[in-house]
C-alpha atoms as a PDB file:
ATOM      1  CA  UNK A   1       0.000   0.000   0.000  1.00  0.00           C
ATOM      2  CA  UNK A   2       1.609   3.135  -0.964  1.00  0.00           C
ATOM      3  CA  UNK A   3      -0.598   5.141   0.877  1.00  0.00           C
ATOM      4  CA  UNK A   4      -4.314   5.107   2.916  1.00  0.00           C
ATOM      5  CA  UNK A   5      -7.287   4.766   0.605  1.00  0.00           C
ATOM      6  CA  UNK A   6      -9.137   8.344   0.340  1.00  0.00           C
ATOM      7  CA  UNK A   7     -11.608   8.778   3.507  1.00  0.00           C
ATOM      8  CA  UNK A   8      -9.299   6.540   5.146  1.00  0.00           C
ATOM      9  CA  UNK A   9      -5.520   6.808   7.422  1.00  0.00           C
ATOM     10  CA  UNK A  10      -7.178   9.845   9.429  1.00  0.00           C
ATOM     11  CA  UNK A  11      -4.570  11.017  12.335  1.00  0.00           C
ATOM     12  CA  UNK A  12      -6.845  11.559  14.878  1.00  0.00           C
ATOM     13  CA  UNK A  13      -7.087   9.668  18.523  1.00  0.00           C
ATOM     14  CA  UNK A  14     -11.181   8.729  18.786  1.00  0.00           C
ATOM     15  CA  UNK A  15     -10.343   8.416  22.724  1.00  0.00           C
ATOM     16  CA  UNK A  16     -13.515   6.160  22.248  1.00  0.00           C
ATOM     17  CA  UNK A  17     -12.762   4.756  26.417  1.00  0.00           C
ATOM     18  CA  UNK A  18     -13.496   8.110  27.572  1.00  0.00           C
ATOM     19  CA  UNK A  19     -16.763   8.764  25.174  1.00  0.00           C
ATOM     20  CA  UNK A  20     -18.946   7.785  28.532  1.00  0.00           C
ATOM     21  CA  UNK A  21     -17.486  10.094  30.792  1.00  0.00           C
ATOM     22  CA  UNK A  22     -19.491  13.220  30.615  1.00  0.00           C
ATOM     23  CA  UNK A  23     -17.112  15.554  32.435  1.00  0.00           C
ATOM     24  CA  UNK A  24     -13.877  14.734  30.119  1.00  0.00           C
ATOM     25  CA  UNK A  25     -16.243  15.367  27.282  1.00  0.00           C
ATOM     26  CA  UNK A  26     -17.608  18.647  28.594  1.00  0.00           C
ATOM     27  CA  UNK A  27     -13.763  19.402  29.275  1.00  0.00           C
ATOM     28  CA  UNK A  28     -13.189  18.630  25.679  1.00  0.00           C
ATOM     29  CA  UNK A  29     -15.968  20.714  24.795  1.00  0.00           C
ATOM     30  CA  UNK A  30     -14.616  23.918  26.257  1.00  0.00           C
ATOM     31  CA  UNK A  31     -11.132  23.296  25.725  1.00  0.00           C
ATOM     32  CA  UNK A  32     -10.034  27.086  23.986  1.00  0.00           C
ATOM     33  CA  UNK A  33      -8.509  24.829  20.976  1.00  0.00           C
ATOM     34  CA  UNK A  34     -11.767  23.037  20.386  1.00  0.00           C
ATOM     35  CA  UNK A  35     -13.213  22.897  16.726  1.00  0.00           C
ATOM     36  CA  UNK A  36     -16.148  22.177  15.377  1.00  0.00           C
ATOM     37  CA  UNK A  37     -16.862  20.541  12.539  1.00  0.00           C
ATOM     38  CA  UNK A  38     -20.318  21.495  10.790  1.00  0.00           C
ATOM     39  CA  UNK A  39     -22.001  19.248   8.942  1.00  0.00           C
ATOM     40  CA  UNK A  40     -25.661  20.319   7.043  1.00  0.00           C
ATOM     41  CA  UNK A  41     -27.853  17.555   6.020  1.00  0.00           C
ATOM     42  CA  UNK A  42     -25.163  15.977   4.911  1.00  0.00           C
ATOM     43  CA  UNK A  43     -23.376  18.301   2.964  1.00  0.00           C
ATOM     44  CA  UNK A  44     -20.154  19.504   4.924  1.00  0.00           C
ATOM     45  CA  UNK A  45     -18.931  23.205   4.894  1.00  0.00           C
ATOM     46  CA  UNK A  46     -15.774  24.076   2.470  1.00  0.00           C
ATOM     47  CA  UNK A  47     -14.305  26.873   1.289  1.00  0.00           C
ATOM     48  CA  UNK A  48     -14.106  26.985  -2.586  1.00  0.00           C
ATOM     49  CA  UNK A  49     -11.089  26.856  -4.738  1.00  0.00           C
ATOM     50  CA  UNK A  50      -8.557  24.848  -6.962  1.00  0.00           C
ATOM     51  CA  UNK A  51      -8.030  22.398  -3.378  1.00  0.00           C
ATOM     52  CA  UNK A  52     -11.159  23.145  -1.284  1.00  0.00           C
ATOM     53  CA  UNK A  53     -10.690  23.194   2.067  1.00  0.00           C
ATOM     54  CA  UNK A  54     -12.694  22.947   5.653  1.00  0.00           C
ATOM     55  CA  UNK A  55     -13.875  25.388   7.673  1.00  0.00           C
ATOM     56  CA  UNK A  56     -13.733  24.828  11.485  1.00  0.00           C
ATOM     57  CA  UNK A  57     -15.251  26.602  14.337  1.00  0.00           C
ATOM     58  CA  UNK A  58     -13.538  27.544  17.622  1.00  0.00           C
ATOM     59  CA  UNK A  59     -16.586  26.127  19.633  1.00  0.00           C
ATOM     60  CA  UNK A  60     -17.209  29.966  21.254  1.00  0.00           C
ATOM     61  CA  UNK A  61     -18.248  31.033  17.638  1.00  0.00           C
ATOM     62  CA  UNK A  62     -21.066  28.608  16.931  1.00  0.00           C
ATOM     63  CA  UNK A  63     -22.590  28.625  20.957  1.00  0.00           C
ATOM     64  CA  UNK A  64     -25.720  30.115  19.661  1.00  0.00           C
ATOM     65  CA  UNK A  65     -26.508  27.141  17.549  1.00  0.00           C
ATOM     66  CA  UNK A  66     -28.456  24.775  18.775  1.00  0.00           C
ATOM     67  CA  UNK A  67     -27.762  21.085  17.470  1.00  0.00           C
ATOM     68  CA  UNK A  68     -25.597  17.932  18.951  1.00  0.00           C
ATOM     69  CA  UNK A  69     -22.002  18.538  19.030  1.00  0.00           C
ATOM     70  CA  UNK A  70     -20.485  15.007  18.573  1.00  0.00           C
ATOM     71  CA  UNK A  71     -17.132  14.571  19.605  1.00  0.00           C
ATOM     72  CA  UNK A  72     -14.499  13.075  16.923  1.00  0.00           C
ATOM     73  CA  UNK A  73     -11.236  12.835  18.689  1.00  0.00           C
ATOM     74  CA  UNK A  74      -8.212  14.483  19.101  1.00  0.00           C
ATOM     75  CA  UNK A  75      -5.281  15.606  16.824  1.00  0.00           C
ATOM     76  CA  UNK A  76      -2.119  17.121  17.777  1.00  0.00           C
ATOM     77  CA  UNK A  77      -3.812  18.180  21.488  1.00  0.00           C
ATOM     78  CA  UNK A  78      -6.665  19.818  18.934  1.00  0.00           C
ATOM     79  CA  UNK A  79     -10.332  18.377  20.006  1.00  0.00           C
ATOM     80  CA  UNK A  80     -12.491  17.944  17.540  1.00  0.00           C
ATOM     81  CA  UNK A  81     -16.311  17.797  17.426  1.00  0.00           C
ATOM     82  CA  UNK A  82     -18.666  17.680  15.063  1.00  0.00           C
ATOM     83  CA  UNK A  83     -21.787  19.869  14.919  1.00  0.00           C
ATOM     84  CA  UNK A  84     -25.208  19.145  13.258  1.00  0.00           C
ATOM     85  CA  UNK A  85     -26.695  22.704  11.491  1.00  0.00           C
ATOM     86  CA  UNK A  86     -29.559  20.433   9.811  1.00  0.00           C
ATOM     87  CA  UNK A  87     -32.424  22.184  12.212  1.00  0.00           C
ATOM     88  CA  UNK A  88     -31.242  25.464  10.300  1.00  0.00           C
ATOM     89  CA  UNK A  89     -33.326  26.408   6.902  1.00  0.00           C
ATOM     90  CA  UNK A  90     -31.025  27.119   4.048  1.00  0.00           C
ATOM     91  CA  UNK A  91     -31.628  30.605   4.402  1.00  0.00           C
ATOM     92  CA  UNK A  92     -30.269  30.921   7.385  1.00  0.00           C
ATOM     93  CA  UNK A  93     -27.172  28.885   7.654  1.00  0.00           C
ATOM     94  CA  UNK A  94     -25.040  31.751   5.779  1.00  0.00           C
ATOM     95  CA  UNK A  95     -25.632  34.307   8.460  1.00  0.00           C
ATOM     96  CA  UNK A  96     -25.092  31.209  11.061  1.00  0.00           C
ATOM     97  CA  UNK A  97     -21.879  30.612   9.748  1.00  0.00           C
ATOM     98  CA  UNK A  98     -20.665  34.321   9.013  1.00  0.00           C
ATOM     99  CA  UNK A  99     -20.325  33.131   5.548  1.00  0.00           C
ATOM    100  CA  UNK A 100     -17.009  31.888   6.085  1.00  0.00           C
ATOM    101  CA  UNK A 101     -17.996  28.717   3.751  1.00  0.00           C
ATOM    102  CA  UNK A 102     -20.519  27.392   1.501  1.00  0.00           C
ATOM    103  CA  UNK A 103     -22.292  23.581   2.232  1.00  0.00           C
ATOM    104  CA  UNK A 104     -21.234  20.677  -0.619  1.00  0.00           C
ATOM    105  CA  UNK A 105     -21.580  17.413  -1.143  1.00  0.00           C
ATOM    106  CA  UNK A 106     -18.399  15.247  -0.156  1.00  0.00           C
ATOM    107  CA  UNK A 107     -18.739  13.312  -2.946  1.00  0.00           C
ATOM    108  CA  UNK A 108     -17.912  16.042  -5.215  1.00  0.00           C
ATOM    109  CA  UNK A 109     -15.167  18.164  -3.562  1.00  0.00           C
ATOM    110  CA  UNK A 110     -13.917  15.050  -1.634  1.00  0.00           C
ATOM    111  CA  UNK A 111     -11.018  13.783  -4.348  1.00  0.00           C
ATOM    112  CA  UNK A 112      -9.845  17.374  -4.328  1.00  0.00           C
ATOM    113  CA  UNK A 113      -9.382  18.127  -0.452  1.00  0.00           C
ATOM    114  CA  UNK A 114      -6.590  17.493   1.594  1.00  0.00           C
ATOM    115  CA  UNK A 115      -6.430  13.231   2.766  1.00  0.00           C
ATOM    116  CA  UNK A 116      -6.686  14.227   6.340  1.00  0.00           C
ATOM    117  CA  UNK A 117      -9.322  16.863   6.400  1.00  0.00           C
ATOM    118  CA  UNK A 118     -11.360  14.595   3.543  1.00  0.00           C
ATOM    119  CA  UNK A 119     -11.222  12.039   5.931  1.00  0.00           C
ATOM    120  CA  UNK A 120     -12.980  13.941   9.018  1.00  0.00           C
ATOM    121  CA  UNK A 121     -15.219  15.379   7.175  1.00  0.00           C
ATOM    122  CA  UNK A 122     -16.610  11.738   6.127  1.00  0.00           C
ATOM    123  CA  UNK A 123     -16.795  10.772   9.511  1.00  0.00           C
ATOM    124  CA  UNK A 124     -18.839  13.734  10.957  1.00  0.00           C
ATOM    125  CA  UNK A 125     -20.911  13.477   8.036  1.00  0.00           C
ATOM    126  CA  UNK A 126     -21.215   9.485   8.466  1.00  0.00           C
ATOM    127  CA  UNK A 127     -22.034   9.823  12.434  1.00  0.00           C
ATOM    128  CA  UNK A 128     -24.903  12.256  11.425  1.00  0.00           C
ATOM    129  CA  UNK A 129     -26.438  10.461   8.930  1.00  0.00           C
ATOM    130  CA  UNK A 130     -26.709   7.705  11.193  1.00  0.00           C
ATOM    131  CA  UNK A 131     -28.539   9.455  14.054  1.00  0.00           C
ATOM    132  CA  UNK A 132     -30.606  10.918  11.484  1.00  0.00           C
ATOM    133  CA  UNK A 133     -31.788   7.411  10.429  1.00  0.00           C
ATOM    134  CA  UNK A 134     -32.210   6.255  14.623  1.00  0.00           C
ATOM    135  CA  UNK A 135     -34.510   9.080  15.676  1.00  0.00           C
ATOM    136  CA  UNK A 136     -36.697   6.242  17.415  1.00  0.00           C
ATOM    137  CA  UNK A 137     -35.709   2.769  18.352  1.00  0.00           C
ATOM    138  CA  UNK A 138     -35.817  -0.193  16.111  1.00  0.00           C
ATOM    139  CA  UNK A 139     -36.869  -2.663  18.703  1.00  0.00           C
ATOM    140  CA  UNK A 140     -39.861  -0.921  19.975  1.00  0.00           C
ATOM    141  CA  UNK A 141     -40.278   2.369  18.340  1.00  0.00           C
ATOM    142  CA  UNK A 142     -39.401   4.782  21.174  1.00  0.00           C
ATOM    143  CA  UNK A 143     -37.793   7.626  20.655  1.00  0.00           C
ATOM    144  CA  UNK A 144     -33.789   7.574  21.232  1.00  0.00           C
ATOM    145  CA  UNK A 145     -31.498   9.944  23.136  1.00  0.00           C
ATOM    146  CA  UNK A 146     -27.787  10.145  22.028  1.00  0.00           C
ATOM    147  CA  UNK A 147     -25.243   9.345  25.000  1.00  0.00           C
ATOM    148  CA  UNK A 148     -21.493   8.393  24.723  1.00  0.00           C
ATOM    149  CA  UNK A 149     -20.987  11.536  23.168  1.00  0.00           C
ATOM    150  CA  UNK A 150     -22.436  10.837  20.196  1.00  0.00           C
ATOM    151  CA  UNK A 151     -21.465   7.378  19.963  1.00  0.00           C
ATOM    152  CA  UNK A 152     -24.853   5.961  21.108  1.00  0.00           C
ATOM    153  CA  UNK A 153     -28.872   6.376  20.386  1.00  0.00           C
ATOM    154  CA  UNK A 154     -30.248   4.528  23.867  1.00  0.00           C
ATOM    155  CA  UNK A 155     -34.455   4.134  23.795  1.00  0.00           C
ATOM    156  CA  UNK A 156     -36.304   5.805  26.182  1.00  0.00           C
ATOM    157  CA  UNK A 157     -38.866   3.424  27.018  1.00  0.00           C
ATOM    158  CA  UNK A 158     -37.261   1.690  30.344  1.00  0.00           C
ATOM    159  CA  UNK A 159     -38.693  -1.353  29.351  1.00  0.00           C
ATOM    160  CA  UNK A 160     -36.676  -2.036  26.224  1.00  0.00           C
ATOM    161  CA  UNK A 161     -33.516   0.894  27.081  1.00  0.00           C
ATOM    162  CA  UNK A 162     -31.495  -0.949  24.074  1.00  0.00           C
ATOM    163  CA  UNK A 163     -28.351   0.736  22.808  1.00  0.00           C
ATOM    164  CA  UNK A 164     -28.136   1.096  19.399  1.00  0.00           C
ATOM    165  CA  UNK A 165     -24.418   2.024  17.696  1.00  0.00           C
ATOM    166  CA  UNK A 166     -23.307   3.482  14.305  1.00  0.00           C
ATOM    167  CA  UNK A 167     -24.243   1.263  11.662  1.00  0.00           C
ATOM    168  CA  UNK A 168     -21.323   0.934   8.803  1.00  0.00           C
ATOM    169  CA  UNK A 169     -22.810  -2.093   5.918  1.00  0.00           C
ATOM    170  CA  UNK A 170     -19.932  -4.302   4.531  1.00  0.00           C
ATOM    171  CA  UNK A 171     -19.484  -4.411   0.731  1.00  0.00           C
ATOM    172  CA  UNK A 172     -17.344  -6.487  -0.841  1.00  0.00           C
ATOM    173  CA  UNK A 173     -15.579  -4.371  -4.392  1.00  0.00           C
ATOM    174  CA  UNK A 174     -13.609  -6.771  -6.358  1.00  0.00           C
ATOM    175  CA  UNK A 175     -11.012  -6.324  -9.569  1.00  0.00           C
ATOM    176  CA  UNK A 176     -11.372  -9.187 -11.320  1.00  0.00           C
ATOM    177  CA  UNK A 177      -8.721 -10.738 -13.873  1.00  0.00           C
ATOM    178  CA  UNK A 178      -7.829 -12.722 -16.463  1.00  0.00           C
ATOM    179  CA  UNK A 179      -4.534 -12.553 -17.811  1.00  0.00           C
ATOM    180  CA  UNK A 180      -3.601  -9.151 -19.174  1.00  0.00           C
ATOM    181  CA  UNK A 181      -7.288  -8.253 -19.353  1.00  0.00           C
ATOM    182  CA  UNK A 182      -9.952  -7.218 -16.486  1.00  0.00           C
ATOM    183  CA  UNK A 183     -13.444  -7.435 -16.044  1.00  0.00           C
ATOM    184  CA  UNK A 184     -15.306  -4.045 -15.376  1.00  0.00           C
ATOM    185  CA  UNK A 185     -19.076  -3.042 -15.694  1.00  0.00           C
ATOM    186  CA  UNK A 186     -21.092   0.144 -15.559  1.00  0.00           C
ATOM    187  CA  UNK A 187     -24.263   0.959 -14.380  1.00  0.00           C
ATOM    188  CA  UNK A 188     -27.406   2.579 -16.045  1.00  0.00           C
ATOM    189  CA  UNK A 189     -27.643   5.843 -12.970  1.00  0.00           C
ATOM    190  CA  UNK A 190     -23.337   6.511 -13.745  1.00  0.00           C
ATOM    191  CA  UNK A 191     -22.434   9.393 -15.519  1.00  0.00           C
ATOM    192  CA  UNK A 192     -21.911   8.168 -18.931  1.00  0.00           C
ATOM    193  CA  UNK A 193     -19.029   6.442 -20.092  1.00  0.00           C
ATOM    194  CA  UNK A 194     -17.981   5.350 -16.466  1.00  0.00           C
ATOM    195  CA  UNK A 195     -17.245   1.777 -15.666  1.00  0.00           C
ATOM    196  CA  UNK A 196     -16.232   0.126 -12.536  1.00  0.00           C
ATOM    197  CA  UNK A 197     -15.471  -2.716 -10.641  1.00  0.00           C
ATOM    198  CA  UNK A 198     -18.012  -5.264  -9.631  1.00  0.00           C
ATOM    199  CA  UNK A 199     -19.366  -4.957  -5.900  1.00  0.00           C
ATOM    200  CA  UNK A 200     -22.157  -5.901  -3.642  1.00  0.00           C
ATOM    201  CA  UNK A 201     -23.502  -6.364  -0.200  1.00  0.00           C
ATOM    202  CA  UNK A 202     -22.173  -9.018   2.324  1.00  0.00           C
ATOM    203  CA  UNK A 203     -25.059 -11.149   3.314  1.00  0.00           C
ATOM    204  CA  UNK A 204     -25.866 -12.689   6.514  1.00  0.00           C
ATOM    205  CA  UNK A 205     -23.860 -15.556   7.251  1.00  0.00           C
ATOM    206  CA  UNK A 206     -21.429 -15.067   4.526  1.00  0.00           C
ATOM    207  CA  UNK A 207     -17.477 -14.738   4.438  1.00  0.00           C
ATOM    208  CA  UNK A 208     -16.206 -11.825   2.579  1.00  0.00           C
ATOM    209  CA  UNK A 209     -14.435 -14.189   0.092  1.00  0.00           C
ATOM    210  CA  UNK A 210     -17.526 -15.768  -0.299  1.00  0.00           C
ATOM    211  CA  UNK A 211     -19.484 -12.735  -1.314  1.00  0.00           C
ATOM    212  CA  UNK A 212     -17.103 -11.726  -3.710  1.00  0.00           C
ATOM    213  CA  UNK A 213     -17.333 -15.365  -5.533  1.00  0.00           C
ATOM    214  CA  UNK A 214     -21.323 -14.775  -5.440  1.00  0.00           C
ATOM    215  CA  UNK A 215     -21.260 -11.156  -6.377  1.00  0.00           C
ATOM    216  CA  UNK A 216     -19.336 -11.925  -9.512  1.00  0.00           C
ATOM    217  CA  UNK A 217     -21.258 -14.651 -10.303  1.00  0.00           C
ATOM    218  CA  UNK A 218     -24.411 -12.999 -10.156  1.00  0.00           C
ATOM    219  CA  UNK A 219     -23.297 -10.364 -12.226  1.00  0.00           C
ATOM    220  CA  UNK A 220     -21.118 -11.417 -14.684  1.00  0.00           C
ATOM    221  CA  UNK A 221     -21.503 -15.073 -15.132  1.00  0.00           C
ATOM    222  CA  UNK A 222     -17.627 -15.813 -13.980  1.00  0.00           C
ATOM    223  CA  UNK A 223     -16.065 -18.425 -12.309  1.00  0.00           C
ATOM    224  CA  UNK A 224     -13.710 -16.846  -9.768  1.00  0.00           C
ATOM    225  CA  UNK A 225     -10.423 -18.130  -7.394  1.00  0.00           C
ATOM    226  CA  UNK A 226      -7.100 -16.653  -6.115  1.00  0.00           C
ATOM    227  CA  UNK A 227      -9.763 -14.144  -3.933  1.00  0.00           C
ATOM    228  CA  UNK A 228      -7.009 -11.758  -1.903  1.00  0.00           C
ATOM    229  CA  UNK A 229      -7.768  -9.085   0.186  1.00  0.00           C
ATOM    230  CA  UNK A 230      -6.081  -6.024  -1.526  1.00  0.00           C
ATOM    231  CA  UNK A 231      -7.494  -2.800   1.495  1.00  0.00           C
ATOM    232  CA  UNK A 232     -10.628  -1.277   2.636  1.00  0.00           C
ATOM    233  CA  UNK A 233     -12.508   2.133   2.333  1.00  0.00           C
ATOM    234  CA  UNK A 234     -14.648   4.110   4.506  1.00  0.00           C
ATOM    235  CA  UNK A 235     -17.139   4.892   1.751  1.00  0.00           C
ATOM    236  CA  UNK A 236     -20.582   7.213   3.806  1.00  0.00           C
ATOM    237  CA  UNK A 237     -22.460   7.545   0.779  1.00  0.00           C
ATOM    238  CA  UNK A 238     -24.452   6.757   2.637  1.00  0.00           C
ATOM    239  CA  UNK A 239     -22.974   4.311   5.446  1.00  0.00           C
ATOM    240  CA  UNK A 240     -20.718   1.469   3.836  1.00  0.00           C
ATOM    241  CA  UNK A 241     -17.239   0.115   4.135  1.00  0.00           C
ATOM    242  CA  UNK A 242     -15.906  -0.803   1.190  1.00  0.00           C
ATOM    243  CA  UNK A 243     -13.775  -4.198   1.465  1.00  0.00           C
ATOM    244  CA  UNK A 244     -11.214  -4.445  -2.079  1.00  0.00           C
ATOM    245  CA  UNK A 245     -10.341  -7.451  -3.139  1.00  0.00           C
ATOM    246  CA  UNK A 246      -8.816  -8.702  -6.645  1.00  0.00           C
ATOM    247  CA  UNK A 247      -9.667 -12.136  -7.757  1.00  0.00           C
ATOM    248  CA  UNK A 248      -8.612 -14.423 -11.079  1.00  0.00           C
ATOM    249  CA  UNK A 249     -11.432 -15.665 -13.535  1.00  0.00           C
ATOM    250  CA  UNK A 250     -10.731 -19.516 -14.511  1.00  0.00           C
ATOM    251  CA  UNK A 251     -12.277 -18.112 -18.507  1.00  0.00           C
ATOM    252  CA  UNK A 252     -13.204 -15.278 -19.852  1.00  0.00           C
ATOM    253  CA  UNK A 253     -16.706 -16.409 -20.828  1.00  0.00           C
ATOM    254  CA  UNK A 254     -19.074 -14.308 -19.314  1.00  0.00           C
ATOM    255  CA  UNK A 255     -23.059 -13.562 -18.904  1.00  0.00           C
ATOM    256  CA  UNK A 256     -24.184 -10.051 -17.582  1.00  0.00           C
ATOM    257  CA  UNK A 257     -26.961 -10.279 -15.452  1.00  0.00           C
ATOM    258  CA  UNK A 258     -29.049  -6.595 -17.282  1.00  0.00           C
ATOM    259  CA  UNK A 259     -30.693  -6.509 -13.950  1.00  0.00           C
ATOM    260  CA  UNK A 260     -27.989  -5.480 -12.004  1.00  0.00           C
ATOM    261  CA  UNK A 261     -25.435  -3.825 -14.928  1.00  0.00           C
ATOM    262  CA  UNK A 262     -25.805  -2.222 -18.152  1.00  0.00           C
ATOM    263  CA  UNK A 263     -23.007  -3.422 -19.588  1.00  0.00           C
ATOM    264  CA  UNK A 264     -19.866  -5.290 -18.954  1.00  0.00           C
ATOM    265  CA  UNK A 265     -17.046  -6.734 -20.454  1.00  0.00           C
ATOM    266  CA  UNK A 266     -13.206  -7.280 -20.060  1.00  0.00           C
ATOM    267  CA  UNK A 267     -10.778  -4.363 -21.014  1.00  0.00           C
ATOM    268  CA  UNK A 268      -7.059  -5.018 -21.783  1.00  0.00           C
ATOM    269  CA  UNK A 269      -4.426  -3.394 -20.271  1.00  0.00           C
ATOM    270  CA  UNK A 270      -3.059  -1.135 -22.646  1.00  0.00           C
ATOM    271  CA  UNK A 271      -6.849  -0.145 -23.358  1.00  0.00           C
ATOM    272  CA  UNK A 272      -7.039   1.217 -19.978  1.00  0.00           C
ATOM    273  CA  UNK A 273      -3.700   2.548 -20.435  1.00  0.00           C
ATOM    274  CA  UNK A 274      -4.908   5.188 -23.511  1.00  0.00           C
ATOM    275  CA  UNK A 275      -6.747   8.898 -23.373  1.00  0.00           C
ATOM    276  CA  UNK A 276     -10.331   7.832 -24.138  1.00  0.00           C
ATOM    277  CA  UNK A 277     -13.277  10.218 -24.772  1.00  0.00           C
ATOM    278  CA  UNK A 278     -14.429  10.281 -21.285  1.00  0.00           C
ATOM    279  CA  UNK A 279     -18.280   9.931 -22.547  1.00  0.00           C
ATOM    280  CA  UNK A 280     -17.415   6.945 -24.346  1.00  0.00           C
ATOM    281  CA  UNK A 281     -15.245   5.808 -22.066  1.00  0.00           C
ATOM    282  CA  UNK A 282     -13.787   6.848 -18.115  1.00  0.00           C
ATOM    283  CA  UNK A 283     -12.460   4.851 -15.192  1.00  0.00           C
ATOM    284  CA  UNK A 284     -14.145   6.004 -11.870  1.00  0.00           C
ATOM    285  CA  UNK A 285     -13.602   8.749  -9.791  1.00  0.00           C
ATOM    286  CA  UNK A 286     -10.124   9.143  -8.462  1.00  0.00           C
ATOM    287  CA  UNK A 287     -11.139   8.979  -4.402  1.00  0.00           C
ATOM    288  CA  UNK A 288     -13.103   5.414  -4.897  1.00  0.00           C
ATOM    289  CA  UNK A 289     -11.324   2.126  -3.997  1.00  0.00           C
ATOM    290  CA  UNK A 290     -12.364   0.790  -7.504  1.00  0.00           C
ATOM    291  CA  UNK A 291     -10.126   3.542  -9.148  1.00  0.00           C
ATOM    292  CA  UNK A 292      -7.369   1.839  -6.865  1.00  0.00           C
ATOM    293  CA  UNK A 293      -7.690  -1.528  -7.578  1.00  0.00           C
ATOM    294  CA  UNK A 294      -7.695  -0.809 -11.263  1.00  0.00           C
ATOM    295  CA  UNK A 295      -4.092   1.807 -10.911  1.00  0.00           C
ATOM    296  CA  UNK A 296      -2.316  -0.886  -8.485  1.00  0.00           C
ATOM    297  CA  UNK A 297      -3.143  -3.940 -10.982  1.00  0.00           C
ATOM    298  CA  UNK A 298      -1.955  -1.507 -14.294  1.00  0.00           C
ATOM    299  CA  UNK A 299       1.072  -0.754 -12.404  1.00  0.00           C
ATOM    300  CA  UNK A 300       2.121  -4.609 -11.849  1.00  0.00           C
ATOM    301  CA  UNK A 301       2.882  -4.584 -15.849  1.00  0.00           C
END
């Protein structure tokens, strides 16, 4: 590994032990080199240029704002927690902020933004998506309450008082070979010309390696061994961890299943090595694990 997948490698200390002990957090909290990290329905707050960057908030600065403040970690003695704006209408969140940064989605400034900052901002944004999706409980329908510092959604009702925990679904992405060639496959909702790896959902009761011999059976029709784990991915768009793997095809035979792709078919190195019209053709975006499987395997040769 040359270096962390995008999303991934972030330098920060989660201090998770200490997430239950309200007075270290509240310490945290008003620590004068606290900062906040504002997240808007799930768009996170940059400032715009060549290499966007985030825009953090001594905690002082954002008081008036009501909203959970989820704590992150620490960096280089620097607390970090995250702040949910969501309650605010759109109309109001430039004034909120002093307009010191406009809201976008991660998925589009993410590949341009600094590793480390990239990387916190997809965890504040992945924590909040989560409690928005665990308002009430899933056992019994109470409402929930967030405790650990941000860490937990615990119902109400006494009776049932279950604690419920971030939710991250495993999916299995896979490069899959055959010689100097490799398989890759688009889908109808991709911006046109893009094509990917295969990938899919872990089921219950499966091993990873497993999944990725079903996945690219289901899809593509091909026989698969030689599954090795290649690295993983935070990927909260909107809660998944993406698992890479590359695995060999025994033939290069193959039958797309039009239910789940568009198209797919194998691509030879030096095909994937040449300028294409990127509506014809692309590779996916640069901060995806897929793009990585595909650069490590055309650097081998």
């Amino acid at each position: 590994m040359r270096q962390p997948n995008f999303y991934a490698g972030l330098a920060l200390d989660r201090l998770a032990t200490r997430r239950r002990d309200n007075a270290f957090v509240e310490s945290r909290l008003a620590h004068p080199a606290t900062r906040l990290v504002p997240v808007w329905r799930g768009r996170c707050v940059i400032i715009e240029g060549p290499r966007p960057e985030a825009v953090f908030f001594a905690a002082p600065e954002l008081a008036h704002i009501e909203g959970p403040r989820v704590f992150l970690g620490e960096d280089a003695d620097i607390p970090y927690f995250a702040l949910d704006l969501s309650a605010l209408e759109e109309a109001a969140l430039s004034g909120a902020l002093d307009n010191r940064g406009i809201t976008a989605d991660l998925r589009v400034v993410g590949p341009l933004m600094e590793r480390q900052q990239g990387a916190l901002l997809a965890y504040a944004r992945a924590l909040f998506l989560w409690h928005s999706r665990h308002l009430f409980c899933g056992a019994c329908g109470a409402p929930t309450t967030v405790e650990a510092a941000g860490h937990v959604r615990k119902c109400t009702d006494p009776a049932c008082a279950i604690e419920h925990f971030p939710r991250t679904d495993p999916a299995v992405i896979m490069l899959v070979t055959h010689d100097d060639h490799c398989f890759l496959g688009r889908q109808k909702q991709w911006p046109p010309g893009m094509h990917s790896t295969l990938a899919g959902f872990v089921e219950p009761g499966e091993s990873l390696e497993e999944a990725v011999i079903r996945e690219v059976y289901e899809e593509a029709g091909l026989r698969v061994a030689d599954v090795q784990y290649h690295s993983s991915q935070p990927w909260p768009f909107p809660a998944s961890i993406m698992l890479g793997f590359t695995a060999r095809a025994a033939a290069r035979d193959y039958a797309v299943d039009y239910a789940e792709l568009d198209e797919g078919a194998w691509f030879a190195r030096d095909f994937l090595r040449q300028p294409h019209d990127p509506a014809k053709f692309r590779l996916p975006r640069t901060d995806s694990i897929a793009h990585r499987l595909i650069a490590d395997w055309l650097a081998q040769a």
